[in-house]
N, C-alpha and C. Protein backbone atom coordinates (compact mmCIF):
# COMPACT_ATOMS: atom_id res chain seq x y z
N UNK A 1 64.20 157.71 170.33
CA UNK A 1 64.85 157.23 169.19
C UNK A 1 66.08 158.02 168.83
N UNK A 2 66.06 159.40 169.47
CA UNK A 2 67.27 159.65 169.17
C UNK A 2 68.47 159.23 169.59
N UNK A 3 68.39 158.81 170.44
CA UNK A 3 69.56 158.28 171.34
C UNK A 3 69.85 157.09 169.82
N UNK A 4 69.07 156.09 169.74
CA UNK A 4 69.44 155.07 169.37
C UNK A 4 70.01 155.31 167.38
N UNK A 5 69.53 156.79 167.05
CA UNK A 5 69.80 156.96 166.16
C UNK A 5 71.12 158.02 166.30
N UNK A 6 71.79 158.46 167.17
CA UNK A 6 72.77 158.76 167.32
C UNK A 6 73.86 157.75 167.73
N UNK A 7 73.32 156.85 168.40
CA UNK A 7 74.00 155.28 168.79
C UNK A 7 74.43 154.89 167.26
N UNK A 8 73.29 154.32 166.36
CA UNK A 8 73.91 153.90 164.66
C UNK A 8 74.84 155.17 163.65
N UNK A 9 74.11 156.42 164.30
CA UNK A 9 75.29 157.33 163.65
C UNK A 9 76.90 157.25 163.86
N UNK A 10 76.55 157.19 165.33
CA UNK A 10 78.33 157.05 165.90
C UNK A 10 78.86 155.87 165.33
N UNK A 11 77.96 154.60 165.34
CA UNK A 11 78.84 153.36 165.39
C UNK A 11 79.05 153.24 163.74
N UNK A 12 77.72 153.94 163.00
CA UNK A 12 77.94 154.36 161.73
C UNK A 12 79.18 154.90 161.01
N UNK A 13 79.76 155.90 162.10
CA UNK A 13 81.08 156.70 162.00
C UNK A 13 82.39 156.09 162.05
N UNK A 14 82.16 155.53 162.88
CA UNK A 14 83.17 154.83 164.08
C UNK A 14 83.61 153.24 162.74
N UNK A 15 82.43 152.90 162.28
CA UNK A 15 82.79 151.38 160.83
C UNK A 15 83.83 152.77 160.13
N UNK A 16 83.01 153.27 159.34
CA UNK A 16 83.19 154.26 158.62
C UNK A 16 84.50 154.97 158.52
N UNK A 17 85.36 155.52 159.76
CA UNK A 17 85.99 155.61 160.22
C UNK A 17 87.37 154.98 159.76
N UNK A 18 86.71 153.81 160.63
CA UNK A 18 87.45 152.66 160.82
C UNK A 18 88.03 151.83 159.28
N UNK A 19 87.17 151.91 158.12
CA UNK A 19 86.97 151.68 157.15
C UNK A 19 87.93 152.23 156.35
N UNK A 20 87.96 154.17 156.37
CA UNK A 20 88.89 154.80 156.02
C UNK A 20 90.18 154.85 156.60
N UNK A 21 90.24 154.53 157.70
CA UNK A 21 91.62 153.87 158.10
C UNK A 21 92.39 153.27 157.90
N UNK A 22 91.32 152.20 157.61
CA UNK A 22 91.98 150.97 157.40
C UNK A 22 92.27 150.94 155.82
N UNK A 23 91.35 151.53 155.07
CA UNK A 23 91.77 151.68 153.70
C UNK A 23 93.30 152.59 153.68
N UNK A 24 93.33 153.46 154.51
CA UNK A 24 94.96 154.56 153.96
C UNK A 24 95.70 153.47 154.57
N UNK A 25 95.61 152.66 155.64
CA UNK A 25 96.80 152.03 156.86
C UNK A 25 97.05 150.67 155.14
N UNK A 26 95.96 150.45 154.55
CA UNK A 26 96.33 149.28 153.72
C UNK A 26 97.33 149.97 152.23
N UNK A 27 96.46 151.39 151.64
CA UNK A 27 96.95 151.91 150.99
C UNK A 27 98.55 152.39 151.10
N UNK A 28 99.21 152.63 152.29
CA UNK A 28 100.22 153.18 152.30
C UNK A 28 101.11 151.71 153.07
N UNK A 29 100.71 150.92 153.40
CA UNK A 29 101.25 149.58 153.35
C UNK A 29 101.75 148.98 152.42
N UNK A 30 100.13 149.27 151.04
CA UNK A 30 101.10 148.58 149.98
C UNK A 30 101.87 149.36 149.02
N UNK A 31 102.07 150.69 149.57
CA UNK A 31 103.00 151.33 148.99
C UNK A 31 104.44 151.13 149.30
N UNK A 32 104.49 151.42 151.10
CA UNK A 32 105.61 150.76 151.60
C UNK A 32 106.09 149.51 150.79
N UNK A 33 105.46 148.39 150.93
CA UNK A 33 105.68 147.39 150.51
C UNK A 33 106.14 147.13 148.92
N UNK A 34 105.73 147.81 148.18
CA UNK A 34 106.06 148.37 146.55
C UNK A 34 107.52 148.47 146.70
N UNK A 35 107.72 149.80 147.67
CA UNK A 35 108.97 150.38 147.74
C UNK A 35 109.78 149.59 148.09
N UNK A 36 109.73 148.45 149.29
CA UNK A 36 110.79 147.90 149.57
C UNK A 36 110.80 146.57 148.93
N UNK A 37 109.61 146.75 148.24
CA UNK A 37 110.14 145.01 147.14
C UNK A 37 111.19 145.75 146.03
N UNK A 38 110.77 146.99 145.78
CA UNK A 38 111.80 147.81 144.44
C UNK A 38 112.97 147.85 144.61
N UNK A 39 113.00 148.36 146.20
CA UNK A 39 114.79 148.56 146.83
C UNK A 39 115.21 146.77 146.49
N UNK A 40 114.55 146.47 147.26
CA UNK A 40 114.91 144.82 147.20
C UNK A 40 115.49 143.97 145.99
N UNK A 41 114.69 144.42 145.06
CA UNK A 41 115.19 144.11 143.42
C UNK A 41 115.91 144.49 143.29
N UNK A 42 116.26 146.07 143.31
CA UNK A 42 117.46 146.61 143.14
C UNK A 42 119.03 146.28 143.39
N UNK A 43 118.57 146.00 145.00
CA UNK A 43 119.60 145.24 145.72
C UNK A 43 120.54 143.81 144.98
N UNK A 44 119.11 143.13 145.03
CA UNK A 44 119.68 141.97 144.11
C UNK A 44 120.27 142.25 142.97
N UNK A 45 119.42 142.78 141.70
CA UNK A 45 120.15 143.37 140.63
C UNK A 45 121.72 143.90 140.72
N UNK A 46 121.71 144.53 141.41
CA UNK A 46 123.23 144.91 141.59
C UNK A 46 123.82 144.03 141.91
N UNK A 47 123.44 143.30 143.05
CA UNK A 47 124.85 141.65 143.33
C UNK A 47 124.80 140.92 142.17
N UNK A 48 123.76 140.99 141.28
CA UNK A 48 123.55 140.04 140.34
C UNK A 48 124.73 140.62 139.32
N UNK A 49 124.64 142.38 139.13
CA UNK A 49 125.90 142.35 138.12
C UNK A 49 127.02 142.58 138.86
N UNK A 50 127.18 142.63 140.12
CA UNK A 50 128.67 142.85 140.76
C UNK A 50 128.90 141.43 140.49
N UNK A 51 128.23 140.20 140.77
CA UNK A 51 128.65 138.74 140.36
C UNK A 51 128.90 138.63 139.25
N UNK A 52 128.64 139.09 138.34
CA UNK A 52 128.48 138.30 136.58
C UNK A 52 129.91 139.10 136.76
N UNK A 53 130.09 140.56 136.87
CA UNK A 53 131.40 141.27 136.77
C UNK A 53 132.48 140.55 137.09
N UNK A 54 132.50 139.82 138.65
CA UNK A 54 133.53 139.54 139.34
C UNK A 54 133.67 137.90 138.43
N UNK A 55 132.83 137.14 137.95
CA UNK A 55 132.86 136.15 136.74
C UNK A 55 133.72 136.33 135.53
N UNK A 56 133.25 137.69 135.15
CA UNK A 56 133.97 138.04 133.66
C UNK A 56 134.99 138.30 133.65
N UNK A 57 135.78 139.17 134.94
CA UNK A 57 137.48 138.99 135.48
C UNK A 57 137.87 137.97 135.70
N UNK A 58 137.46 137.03 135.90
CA UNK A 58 137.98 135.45 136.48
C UNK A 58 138.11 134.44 135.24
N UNK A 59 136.99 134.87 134.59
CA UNK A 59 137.49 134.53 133.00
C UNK A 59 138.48 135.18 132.50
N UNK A 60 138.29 136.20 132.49
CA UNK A 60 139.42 136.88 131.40
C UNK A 60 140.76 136.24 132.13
N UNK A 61 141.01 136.52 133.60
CA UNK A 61 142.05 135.83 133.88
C UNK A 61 142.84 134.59 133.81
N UNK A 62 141.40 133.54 133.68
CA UNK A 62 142.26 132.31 133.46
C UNK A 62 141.93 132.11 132.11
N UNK A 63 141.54 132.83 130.93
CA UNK A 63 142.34 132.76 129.31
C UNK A 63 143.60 133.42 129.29
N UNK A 64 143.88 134.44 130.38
CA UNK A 64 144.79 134.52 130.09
C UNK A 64 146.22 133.94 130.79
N UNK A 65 145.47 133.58 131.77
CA UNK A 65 146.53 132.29 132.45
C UNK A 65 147.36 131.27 131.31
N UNK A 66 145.67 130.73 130.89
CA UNK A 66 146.07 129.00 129.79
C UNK A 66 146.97 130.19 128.75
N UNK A 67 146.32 130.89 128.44
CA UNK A 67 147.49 131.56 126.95
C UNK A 67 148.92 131.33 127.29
N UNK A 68 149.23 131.84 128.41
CA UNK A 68 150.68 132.61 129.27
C UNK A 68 151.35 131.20 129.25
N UNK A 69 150.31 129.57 129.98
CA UNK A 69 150.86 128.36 129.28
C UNK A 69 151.03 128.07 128.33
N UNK A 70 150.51 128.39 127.51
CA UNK A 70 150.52 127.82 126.24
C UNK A 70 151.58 128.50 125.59
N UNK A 71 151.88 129.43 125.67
CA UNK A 71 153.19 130.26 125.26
C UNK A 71 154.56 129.89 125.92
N UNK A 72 154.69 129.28 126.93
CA UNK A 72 155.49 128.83 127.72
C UNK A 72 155.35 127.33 127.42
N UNK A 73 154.79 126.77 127.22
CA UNK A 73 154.87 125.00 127.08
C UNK A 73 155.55 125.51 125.70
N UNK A 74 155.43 125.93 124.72
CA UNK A 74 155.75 126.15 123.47
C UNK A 74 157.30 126.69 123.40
N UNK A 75 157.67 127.58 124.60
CA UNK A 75 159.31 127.77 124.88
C UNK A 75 159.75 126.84 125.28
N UNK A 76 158.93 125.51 126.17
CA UNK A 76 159.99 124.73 126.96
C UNK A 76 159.77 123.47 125.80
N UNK A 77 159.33 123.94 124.87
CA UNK A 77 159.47 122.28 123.75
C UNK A 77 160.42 122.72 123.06
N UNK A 78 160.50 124.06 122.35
CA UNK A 78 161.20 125.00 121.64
C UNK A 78 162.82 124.44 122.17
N UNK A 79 163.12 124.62 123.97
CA UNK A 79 164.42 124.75 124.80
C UNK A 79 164.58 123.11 124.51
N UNK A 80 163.57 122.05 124.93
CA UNK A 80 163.68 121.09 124.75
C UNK A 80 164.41 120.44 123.14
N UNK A 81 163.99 120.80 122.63
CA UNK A 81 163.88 120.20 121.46
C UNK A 81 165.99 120.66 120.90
N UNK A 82 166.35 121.73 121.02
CA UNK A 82 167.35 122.51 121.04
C UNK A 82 168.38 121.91 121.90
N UNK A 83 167.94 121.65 123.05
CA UNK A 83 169.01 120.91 124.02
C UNK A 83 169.23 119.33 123.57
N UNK A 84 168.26 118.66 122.82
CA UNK A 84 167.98 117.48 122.57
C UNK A 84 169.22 117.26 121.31
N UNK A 85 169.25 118.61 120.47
CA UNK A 85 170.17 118.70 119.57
C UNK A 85 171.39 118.62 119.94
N UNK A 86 172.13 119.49 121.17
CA UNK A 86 173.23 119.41 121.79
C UNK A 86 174.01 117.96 122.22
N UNK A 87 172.58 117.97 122.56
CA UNK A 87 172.82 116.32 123.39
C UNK A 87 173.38 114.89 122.25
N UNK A 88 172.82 115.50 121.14
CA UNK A 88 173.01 114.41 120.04
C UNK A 88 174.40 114.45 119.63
N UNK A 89 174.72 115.88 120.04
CA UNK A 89 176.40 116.02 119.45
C UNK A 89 177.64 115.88 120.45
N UNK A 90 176.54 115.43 121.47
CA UNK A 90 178.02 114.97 122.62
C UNK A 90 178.85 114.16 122.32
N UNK A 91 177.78 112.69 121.87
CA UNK A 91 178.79 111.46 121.73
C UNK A 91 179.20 111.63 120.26
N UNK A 92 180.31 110.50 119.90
CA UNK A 92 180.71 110.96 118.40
C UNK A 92 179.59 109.71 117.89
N UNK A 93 179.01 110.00 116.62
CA UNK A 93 177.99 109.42 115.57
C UNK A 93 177.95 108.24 115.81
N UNK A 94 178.85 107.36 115.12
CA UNK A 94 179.06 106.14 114.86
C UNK A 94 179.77 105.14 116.08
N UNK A 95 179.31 106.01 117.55
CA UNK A 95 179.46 105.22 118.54
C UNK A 95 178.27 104.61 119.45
N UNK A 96 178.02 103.73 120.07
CA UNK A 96 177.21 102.92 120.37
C UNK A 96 177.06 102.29 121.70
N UNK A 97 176.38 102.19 122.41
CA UNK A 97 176.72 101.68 123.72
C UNK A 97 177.73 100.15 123.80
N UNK A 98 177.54 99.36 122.58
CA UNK A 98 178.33 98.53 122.82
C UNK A 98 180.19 98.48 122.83
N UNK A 99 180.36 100.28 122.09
CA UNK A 99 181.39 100.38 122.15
C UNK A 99 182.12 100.80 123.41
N UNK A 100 183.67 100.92 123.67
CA UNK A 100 184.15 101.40 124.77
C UNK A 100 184.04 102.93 125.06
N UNK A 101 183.96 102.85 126.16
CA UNK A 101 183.67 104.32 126.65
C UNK A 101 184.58 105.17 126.79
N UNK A 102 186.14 104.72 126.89
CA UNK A 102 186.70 105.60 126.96
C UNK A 102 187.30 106.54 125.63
N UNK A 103 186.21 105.69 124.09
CA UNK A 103 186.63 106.44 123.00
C UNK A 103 185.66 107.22 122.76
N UNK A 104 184.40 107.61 123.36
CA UNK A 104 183.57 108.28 123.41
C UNK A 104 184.06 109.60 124.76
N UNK A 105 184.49 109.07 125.45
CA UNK A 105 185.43 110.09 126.64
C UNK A 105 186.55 111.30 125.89
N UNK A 106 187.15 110.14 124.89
CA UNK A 106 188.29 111.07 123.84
C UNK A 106 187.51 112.31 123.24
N UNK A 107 185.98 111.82 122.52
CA UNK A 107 185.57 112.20 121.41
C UNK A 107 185.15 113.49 122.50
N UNK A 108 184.70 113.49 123.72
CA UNK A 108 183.94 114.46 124.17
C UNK A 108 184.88 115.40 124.89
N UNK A 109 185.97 114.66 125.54
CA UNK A 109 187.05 115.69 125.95
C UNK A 109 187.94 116.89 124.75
N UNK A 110 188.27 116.55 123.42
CA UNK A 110 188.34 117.11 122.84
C UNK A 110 187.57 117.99 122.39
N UNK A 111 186.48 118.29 122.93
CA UNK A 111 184.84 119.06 122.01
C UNK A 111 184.07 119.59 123.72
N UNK A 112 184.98 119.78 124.42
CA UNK A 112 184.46 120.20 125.46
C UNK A 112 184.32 121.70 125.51
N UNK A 113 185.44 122.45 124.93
CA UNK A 113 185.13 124.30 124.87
C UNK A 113 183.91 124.51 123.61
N UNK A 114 183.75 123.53 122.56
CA UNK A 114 183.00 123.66 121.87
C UNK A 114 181.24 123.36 122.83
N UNK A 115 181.21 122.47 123.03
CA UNK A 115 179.46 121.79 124.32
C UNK A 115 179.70 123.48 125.37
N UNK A 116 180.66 123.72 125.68
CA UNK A 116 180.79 124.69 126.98
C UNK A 116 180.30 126.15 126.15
N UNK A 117 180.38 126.21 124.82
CA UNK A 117 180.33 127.41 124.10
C UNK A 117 178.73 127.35 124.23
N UNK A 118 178.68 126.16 123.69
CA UNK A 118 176.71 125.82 122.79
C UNK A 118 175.84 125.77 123.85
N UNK A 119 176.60 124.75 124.77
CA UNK A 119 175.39 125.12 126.69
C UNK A 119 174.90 126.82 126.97
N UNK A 120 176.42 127.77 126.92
CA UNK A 120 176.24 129.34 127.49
C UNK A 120 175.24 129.88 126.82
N UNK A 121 175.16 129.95 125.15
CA UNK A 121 174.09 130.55 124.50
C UNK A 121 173.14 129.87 124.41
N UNK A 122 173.13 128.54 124.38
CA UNK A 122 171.84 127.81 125.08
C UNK A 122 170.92 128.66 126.07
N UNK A 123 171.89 128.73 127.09
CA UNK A 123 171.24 129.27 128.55
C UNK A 123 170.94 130.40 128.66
N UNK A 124 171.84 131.40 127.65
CA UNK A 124 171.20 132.71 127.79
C UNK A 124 169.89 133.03 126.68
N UNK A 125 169.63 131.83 125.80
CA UNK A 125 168.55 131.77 125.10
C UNK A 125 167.26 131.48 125.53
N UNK A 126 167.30 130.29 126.62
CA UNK A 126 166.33 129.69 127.20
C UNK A 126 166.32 129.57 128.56
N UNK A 127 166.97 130.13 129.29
CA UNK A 127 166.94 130.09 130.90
C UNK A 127 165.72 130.15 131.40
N UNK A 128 165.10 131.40 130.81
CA UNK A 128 163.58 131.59 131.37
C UNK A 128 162.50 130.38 131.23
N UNK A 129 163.12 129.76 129.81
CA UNK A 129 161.73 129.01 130.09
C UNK A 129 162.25 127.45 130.47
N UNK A 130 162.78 127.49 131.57
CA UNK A 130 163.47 125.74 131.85
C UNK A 130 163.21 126.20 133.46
N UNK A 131 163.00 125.04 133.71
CA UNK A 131 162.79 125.06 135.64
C UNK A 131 164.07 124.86 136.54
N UNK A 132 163.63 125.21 137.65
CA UNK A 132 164.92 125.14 138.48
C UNK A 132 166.13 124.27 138.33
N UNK A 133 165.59 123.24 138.45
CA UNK A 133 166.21 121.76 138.25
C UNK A 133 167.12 121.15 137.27
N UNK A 134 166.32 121.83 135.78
CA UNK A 134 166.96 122.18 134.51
C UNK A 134 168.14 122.77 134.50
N UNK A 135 167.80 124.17 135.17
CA UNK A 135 169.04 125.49 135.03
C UNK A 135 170.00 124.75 135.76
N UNK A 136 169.84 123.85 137.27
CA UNK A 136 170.87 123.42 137.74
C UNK A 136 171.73 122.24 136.77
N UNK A 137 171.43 121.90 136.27
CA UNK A 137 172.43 120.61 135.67
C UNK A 137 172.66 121.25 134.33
N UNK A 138 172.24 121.93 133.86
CA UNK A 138 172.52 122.57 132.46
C UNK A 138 173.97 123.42 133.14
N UNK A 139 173.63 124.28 134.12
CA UNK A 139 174.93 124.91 134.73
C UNK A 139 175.95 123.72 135.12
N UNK A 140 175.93 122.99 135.84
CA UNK A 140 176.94 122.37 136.18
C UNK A 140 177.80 121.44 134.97
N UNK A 141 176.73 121.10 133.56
CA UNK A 141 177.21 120.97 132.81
C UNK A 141 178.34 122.08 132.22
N UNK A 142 177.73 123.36 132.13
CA UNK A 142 178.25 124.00 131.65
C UNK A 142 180.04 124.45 132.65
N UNK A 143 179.92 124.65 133.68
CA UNK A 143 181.23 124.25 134.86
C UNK A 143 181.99 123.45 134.21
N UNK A 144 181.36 121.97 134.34
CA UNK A 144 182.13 121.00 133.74
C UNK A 144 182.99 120.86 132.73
N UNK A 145 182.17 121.47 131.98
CA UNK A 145 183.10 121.55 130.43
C UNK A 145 183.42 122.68 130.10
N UNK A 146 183.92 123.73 131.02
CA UNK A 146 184.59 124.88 131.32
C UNK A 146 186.11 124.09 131.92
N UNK A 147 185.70 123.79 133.46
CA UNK A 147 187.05 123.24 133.87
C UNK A 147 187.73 121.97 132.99
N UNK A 148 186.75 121.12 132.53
CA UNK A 148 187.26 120.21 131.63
C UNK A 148 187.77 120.80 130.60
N UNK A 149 188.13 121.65 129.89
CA UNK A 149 188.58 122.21 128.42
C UNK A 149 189.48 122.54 129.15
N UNK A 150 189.87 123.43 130.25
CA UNK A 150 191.16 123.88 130.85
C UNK A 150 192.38 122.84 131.17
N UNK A 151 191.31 121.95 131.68
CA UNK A 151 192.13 120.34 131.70
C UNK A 151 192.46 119.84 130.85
N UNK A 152 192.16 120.00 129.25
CA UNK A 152 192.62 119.35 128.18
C UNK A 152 193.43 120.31 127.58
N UNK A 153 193.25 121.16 127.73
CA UNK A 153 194.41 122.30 127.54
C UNK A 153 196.17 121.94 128.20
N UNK A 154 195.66 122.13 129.70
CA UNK A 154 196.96 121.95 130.36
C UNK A 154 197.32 120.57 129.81
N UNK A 155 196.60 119.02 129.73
CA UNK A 155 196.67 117.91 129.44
C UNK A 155 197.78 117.76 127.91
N UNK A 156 197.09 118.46 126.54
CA UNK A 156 197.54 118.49 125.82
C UNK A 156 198.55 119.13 124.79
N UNK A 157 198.41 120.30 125.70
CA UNK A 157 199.45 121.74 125.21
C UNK A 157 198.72 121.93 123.84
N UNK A 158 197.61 121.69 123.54
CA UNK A 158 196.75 122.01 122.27
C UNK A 158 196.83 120.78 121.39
N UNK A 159 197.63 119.86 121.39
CA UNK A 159 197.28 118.71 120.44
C UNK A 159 196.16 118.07 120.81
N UNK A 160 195.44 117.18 119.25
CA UNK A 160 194.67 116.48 119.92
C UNK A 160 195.11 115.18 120.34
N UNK A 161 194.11 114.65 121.00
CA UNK A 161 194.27 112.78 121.15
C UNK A 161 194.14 112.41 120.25
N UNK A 162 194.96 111.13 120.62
CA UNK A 162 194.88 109.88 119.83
C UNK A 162 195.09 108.52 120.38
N UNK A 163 195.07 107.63 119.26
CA UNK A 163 194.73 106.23 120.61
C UNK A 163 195.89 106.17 120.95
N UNK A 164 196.96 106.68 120.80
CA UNK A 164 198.23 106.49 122.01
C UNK A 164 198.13 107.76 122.81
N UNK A 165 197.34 108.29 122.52
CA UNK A 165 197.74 109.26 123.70
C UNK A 165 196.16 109.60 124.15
N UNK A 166 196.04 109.46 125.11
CA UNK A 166 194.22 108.96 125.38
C UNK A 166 194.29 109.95 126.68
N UNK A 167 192.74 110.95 126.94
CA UNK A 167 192.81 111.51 128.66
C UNK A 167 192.73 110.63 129.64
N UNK A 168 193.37 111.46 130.35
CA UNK A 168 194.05 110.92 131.71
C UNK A 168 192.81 110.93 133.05
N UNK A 169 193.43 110.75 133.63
CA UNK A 169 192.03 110.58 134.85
C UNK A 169 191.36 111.50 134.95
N UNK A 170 192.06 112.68 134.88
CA UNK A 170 191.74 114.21 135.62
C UNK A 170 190.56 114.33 134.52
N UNK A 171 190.66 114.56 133.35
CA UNK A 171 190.45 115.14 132.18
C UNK A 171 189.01 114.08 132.28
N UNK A 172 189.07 112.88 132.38
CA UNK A 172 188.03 111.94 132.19
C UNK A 172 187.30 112.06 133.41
N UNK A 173 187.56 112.18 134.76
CA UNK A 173 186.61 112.69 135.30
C UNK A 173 185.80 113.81 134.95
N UNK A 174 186.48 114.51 134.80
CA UNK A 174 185.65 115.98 134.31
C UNK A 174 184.53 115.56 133.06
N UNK A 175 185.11 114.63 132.22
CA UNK A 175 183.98 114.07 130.76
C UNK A 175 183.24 113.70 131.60
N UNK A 176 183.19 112.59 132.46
CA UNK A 176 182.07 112.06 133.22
C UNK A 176 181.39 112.56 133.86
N UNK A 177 181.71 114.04 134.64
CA UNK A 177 180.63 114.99 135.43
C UNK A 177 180.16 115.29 134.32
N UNK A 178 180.45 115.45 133.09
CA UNK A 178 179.97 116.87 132.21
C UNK A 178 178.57 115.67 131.60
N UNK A 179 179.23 114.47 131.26
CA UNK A 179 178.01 113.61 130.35
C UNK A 179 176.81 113.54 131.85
N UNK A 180 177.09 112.89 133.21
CA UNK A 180 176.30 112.91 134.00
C UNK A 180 175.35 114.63 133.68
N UNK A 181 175.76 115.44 134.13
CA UNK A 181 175.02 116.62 134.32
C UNK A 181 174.44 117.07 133.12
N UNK A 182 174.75 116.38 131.95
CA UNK A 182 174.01 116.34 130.78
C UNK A 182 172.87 115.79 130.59
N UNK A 183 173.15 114.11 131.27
CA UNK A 183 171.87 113.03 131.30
C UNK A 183 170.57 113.89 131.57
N UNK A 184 171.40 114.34 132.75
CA UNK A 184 170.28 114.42 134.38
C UNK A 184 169.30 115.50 133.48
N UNK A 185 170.08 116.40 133.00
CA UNK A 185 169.39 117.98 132.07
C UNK A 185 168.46 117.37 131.37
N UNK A 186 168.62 116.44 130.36
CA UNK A 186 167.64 115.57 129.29
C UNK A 186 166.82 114.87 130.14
N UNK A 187 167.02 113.98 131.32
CA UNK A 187 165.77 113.63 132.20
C UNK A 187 164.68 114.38 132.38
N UNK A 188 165.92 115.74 132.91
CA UNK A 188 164.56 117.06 134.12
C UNK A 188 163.99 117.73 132.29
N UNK A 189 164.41 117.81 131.49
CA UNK A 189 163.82 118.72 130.31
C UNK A 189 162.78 117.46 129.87
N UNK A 190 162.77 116.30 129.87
CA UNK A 190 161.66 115.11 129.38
C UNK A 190 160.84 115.12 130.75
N UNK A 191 160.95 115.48 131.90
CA UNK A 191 159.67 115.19 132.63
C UNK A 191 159.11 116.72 132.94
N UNK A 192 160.23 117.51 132.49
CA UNK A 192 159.44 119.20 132.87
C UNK A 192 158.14 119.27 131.22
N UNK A 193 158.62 118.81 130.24
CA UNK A 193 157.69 118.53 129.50
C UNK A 193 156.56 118.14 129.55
N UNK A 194 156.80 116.75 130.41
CA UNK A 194 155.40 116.03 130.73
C UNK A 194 154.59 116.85 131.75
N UNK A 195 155.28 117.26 133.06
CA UNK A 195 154.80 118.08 134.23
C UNK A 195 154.53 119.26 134.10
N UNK A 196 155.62 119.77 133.62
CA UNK A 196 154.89 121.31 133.82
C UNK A 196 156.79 121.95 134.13
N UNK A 197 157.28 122.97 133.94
CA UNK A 197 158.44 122.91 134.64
C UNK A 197 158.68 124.27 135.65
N UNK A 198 157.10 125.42 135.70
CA UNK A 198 157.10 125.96 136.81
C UNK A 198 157.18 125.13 138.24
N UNK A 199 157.74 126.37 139.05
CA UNK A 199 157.94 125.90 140.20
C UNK A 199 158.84 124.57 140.61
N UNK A 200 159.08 123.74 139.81
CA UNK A 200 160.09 122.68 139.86
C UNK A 200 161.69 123.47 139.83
């Protein structure tokens, strides 16, 4: 019997053993396992606030984008609204499309260093906030009724017109670039309104 009671001792040992083994191999498993679910959380946790972070810059940026529009739509209604005034004082008052054009030509060739004065501080008032397109015809207006005033100069030796003495071709071309490059300015300033007038 001893044999067979050293046989249940060993195999006694050997469960036993096996038992405590398997208890530390489980014990330090689910420790491991503790640890790397913790790292694991951790892990996440942190992308979780490196995300919300990289969120809260992207906000702040585009309030402060819309602001930066909104401050700028508010200059180009401001430029708008100002040029709209200019524009009213090109033609003379009490003229009308049904009237002739070349007494509206008189009214504007005479008042051309005056539009050429009001365009410059115009432009150095509002350049920034008018789009490309704008600045170009606002300038060429402003050309226009630069060389056109020189032309009514040489034209008149300083008198003004009158209906016998009316501008001459030279002088009236130049009115007609200056009212064209005027139009075109009040077009591009009514659709930079509607659009947007960056990047245009």
């Amino acid at each position: 019997m001893a044999f067979w009671e050293f046989v249940g001792t060993a195999v006694g040992g050997i469960v036993g053993g096996a038992a405590i083994v398997g208890a530390a191999i489980k014990w330090g498993a689910d420790g491991w396992l503790a640890r790397r679910l913790e790292d694991y959380k951790a892990s996440l946790n942190k992308e979780m606030d490196n995300h919300r972070h990289e969120l809260e810059n992207f906000a702040d940026r585009r309030r402060l984008l819309l602001k930066r529009e909104e401050l700028m739509f508010e200059r180009e209604l401001s430029a708008a609204a100002e040029f709209m005034e200019i524009m009213d004082s090109v033609l003379p008052k009490t003229w009308t499309y049904h009237d002739e054009w070349h007494h509206a030509q008189m009214h504007i060739a005479e008042r051309l260093h005056i539009h050429k004065n009001q365009l410059q501080s115009y432009y150095a008032r509002h350049s920034v906030a008018l789009g490309s397109k704008a600045r170009e015809h606002i300038s060429t207006a402003i050309m226009e009724a630069n060389d056109g005033a020189l032309a009514v100069g040489d034209e008149t030796s300083g008198e003004d017109y009158s209906f016998e003495r009316e501008p001459g071709p030279i002088v009236c071309e130049f009115v007609d670039d200056f009212y064209k490059a005027m139009k075109s300015a009040e077009e591009q300033l009514r659709s930079d309104l509607k659009n947007g007038s960056f990047g245009s």
